[in-house]
Protein backbone atom coordinates (compact mmCIF):
# COMPACT_ATOMS: atom_id res chain seq x y z
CA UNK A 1 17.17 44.66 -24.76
CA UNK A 2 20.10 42.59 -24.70
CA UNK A 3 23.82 43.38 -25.30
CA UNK A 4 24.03 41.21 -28.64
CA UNK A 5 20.66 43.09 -30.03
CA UNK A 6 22.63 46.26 -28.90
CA UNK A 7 25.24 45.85 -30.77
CA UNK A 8 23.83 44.51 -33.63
CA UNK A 9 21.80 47.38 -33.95
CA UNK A 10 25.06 49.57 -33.67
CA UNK A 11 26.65 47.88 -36.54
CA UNK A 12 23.68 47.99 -38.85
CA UNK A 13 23.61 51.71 -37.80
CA UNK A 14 27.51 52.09 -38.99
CA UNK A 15 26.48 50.52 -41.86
CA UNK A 16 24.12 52.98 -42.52
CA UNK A 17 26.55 55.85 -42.07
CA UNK A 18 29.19 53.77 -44.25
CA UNK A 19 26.70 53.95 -46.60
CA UNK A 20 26.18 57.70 -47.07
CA UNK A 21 29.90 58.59 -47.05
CA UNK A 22 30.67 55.69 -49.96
CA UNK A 23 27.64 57.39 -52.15
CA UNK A 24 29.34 60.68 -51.25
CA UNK A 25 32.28 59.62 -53.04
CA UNK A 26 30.03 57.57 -55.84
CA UNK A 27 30.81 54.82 -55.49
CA UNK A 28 27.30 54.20 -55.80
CA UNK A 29 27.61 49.63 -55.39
CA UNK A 30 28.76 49.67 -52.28
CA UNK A 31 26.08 52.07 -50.84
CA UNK A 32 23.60 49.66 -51.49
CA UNK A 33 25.21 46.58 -50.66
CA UNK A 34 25.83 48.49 -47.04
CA UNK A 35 22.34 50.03 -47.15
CA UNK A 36 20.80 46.62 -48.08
CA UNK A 37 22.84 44.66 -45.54
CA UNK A 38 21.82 47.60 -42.93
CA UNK A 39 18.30 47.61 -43.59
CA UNK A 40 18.10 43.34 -42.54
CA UNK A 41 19.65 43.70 -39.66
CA UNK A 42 17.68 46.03 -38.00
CA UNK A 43 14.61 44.56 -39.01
CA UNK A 44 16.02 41.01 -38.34
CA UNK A 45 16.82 43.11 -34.77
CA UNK A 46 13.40 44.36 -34.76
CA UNK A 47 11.81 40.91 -35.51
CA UNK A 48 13.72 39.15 -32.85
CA UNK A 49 13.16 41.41 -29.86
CA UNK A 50 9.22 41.41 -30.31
CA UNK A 51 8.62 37.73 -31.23
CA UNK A 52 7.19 37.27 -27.81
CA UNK A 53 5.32 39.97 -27.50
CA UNK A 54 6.53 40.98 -24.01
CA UNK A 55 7.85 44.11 -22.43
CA UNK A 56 11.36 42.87 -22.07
């Protein structure tokens, strides 16, 4: 994997974790929107790192 996939991955993941405190305190648009934005980067993360099909 590269760095940039790395850390992209990261970020969605804080995203994720942004998203479960903020419906904590219900405040229930912003858990989405940061859910939702989460959600299409890892699969934009997924997508990218087996386009080729290789083992890289």
């Amino acid at each position: 994997m590269k760095v940039t996939t790395v850390y992209t991955a990261i970020a969605a993941l804080v995203l994720l974790f942004i998203s479960i405190v903020t419906w904590v305190f219900n405040s229930k648009d912003i858990a989405l929107l940061a859910a939702n934005l989460a959600t299409i980067m890892l699969l934009v993360v997924y997508l990218w790192g087996n386009r080729k099909n290789d083992k890289n």
